[in-house]
N, C-alpha and C. Protein backbone atom coordinates (compact mmCIF):
# COMPACT_ATOMS: atom_id res chain seq x y z
N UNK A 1 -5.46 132.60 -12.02
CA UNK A 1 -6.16 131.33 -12.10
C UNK A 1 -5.85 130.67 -13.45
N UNK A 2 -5.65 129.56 -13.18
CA UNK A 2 -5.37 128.49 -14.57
C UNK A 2 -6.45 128.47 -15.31
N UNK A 3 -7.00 129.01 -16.76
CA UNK A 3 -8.60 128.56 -17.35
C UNK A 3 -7.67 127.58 -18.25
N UNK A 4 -6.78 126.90 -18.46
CA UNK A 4 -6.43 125.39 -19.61
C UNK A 4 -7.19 124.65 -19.49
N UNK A 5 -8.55 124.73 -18.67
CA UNK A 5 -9.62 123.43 -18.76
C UNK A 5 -10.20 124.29 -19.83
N UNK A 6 -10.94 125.80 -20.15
CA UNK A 6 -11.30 125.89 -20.85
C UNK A 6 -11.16 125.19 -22.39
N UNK A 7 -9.94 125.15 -22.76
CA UNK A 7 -9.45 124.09 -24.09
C UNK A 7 -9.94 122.91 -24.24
N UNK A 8 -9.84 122.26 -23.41
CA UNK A 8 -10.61 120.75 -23.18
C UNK A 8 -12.09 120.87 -23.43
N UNK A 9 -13.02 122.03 -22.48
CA UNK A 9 -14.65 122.11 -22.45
C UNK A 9 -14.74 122.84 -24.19
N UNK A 10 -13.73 123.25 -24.40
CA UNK A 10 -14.06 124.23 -25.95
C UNK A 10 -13.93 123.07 -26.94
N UNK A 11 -13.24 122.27 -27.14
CA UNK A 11 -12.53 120.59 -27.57
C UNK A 11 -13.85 120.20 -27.34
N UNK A 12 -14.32 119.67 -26.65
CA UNK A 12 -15.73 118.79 -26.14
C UNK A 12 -17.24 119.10 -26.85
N UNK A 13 -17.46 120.82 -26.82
CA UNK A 13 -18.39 121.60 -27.17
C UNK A 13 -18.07 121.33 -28.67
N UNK A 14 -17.22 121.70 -29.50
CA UNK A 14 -16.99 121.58 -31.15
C UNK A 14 -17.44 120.14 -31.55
N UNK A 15 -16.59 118.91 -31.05
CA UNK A 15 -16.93 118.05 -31.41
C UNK A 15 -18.12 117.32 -31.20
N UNK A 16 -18.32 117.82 -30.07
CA UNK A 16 -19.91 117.33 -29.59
C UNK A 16 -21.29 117.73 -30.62
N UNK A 17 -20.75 119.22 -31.34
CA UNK A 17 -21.61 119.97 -31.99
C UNK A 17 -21.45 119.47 -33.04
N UNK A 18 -20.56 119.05 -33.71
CA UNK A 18 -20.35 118.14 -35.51
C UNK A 18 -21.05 117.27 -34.97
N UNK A 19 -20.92 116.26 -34.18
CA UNK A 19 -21.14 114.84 -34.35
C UNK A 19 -23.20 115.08 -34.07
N UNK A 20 -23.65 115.92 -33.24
CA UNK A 20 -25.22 115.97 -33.30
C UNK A 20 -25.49 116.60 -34.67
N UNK A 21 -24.71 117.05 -35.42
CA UNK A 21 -25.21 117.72 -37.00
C UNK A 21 -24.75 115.58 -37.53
N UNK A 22 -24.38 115.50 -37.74
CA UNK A 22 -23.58 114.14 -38.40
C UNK A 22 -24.71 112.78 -37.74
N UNK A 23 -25.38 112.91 -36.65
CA UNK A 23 -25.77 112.15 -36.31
C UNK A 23 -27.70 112.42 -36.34
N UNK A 24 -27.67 113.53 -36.39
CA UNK A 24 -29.15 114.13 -37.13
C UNK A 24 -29.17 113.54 -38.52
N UNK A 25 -28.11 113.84 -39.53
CA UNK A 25 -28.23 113.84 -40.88
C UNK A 25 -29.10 111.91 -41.31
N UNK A 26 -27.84 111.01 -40.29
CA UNK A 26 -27.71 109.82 -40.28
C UNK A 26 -29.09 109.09 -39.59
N UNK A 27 -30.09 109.83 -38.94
CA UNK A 27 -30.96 109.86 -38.10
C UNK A 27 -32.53 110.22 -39.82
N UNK A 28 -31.80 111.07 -40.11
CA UNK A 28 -32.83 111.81 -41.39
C UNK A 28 -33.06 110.51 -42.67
N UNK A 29 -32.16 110.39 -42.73
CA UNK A 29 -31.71 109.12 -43.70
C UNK A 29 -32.81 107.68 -43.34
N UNK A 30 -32.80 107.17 -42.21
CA UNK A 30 -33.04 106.32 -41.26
C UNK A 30 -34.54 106.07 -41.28
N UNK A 31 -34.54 107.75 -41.26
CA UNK A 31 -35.89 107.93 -40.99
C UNK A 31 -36.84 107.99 -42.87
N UNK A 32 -35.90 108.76 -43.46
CA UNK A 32 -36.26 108.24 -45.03
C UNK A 32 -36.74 107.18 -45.33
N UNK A 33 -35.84 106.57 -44.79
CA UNK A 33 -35.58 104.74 -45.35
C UNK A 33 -36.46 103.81 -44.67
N UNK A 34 -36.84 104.21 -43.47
CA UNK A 34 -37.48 103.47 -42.89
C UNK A 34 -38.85 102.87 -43.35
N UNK A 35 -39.65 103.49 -44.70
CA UNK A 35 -40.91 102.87 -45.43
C UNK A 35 -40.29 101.52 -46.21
N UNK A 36 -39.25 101.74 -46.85
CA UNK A 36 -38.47 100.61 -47.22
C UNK A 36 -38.08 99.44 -47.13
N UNK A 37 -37.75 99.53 -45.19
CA UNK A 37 -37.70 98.35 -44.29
C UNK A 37 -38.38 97.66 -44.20
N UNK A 38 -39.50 99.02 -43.99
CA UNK A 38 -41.11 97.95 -43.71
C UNK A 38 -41.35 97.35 -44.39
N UNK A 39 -41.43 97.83 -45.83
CA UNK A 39 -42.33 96.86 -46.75
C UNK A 39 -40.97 95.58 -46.86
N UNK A 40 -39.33 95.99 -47.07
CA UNK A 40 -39.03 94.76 -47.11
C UNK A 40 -39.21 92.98 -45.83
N UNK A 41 -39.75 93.96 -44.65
CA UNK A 41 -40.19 93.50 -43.46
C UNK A 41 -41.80 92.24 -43.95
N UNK A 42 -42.28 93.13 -44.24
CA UNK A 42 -43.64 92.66 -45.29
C UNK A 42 -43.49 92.02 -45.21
N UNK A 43 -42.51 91.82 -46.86
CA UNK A 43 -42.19 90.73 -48.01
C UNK A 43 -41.26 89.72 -47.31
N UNK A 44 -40.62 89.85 -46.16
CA UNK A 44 -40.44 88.57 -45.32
C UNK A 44 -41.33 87.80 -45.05
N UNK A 45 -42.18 87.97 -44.45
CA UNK A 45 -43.29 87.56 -43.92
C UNK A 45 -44.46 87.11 -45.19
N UNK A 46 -44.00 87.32 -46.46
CA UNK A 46 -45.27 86.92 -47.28
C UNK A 46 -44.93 85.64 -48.28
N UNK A 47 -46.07 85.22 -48.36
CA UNK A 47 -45.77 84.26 -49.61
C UNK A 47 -44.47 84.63 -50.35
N UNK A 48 -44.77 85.44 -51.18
CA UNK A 48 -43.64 86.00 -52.26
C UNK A 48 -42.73 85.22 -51.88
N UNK A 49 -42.15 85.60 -50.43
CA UNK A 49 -40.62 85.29 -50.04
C UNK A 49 -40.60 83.58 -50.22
N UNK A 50 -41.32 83.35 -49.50
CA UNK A 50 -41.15 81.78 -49.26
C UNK A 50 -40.56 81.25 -50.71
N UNK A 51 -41.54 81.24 -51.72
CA UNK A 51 -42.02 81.23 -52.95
C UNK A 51 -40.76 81.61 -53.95
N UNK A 52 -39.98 82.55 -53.44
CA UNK A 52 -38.91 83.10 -54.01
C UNK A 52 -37.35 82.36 -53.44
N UNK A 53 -37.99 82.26 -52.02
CA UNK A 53 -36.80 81.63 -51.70
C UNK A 53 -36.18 80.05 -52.43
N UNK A 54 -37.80 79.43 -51.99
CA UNK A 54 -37.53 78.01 -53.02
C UNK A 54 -36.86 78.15 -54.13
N UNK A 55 -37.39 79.37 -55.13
CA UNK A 55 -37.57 78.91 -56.76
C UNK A 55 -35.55 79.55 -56.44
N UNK A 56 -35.15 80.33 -55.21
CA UNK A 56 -33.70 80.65 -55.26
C UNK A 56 -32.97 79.48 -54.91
N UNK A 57 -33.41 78.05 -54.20
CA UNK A 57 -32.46 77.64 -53.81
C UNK A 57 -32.78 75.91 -55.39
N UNK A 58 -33.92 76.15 -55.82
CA UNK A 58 -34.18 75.09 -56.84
C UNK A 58 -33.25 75.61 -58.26
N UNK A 59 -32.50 76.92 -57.94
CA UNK A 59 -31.74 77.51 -59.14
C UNK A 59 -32.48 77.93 -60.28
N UNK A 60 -34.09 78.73 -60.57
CA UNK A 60 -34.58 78.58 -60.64
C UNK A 60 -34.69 79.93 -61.37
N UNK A 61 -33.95 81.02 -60.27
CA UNK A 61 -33.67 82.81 -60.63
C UNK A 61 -32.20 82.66 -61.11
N UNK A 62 -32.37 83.49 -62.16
CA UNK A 62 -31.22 83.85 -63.10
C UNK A 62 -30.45 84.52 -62.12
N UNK A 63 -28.69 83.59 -62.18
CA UNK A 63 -27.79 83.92 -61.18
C UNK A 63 -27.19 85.29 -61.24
N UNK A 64 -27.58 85.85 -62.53
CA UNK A 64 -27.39 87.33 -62.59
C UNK A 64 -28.18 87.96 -61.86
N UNK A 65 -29.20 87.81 -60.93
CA UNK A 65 -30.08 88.73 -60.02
C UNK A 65 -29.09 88.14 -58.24
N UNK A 66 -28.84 89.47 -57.57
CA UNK A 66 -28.70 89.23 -56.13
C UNK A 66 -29.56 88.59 -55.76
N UNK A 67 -29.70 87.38 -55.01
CA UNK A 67 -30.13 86.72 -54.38
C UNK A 67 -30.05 86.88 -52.78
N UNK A 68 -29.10 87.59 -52.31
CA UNK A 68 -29.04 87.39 -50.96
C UNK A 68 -29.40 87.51 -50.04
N UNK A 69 -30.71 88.09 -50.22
CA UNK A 69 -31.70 88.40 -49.04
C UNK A 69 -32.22 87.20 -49.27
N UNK A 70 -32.90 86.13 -49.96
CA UNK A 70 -33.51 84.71 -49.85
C UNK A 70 -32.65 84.18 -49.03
N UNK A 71 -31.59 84.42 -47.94
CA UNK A 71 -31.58 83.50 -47.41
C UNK A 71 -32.21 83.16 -46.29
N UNK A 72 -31.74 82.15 -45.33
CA UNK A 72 -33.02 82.14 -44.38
C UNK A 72 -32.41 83.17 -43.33
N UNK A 73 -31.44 83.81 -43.16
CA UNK A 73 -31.08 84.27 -41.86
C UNK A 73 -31.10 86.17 -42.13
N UNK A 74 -30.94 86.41 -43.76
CA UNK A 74 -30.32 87.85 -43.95
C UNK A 74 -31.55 89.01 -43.60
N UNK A 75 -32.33 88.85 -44.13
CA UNK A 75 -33.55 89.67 -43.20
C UNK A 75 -33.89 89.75 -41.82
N UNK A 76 -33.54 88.54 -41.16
CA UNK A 76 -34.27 88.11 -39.88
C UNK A 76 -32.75 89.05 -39.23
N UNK A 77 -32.05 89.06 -40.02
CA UNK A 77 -30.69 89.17 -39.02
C UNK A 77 -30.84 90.90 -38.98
N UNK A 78 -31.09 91.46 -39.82
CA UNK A 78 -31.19 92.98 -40.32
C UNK A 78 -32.49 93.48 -39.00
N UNK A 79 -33.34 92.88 -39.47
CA UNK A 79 -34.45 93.14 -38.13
C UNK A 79 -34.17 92.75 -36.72
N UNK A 80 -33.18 92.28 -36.49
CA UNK A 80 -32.80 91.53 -35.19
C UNK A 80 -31.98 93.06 -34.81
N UNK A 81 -31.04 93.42 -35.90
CA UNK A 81 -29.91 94.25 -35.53
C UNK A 81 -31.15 95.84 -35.29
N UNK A 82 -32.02 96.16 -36.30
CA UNK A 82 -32.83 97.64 -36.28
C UNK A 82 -33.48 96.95 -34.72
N UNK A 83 -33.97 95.97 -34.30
CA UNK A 83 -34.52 96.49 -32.80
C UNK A 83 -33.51 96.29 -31.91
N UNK A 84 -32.67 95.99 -31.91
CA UNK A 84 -31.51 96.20 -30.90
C UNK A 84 -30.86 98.14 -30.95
N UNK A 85 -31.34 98.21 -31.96
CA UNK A 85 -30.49 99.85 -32.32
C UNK A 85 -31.34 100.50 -32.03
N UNK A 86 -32.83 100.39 -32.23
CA UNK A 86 -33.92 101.12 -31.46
C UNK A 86 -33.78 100.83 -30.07
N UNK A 87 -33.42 100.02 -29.41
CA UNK A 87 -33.55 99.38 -28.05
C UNK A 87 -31.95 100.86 -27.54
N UNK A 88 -30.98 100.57 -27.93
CA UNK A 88 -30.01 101.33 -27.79
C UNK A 88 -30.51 102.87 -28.01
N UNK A 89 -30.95 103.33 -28.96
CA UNK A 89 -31.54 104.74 -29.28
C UNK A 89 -33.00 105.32 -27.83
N UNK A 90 -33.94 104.14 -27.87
CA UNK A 90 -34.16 104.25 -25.87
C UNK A 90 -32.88 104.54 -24.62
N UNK A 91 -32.46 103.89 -24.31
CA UNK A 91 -31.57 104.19 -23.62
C UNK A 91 -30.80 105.46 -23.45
N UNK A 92 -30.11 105.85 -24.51
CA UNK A 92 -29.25 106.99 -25.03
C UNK A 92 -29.87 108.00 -24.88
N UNK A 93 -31.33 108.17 -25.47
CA UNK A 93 -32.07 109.28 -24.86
C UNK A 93 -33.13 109.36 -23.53
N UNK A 94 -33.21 108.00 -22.77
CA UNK A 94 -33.32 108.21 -21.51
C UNK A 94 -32.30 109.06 -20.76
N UNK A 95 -30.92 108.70 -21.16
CA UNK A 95 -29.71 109.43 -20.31
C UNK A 95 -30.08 110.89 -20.56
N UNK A 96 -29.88 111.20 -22.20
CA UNK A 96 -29.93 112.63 -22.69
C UNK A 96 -30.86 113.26 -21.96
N UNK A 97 -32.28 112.77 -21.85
CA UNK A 97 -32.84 113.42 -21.08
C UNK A 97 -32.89 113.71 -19.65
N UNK A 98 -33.13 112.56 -19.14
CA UNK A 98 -32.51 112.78 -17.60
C UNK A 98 -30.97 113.55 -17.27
N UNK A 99 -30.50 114.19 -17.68
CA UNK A 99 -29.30 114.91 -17.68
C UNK A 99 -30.03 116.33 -18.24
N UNK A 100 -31.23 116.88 -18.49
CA UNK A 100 -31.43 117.92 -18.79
C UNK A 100 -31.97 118.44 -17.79
């Protein structure tokens, strides 16, 4: 009997096994970071920003500070992209599971 599929399922199993260590780590991180979001989530939503944004576009903050979250789209766009990736991270483990 031919086992040369074994190579392929042994191929599949290795890499399959890095990438759930690699994708845990990236998952750990995520999950670190995620108090971070929030509060920068907050500070979208609060005075501050508004307040900050003006005094960024009246030239107002020393051009030596990043500015680039005052704009109007760079937060909204960051939160647009984390619930689409949560929306995707549903899915992915609907399959995972239903396959167990």
């Amino acid at each position: 009997m031919d086992y040369n599929y074994l190579i392929k399922h042994t191929e599949t199993y290795e890499n399959y096994k890095e990438l759930l260590v690699k994708v845990n780590e990236i998952l750990d991180k995520l999950e670190n970071d995620r108090e971070d979001f929030d509060k920068l989530v907050e500070y979208y939503y609060s005075d501050q920003f508004q307040k900050d944004y003006d005094d960024s576009n009246e030239g107002k903050i020393d051009s030596s500070i990043n500015q680039g979250i005052l704009t109007e789209d760079a937060i909204y766009d960051l939160m647009g992209d984390d619930y689409y990736l949560a929306l995707r991270f549903l899915n992915l483990a609907n399959k995972m599971i239903q396959h167990q």
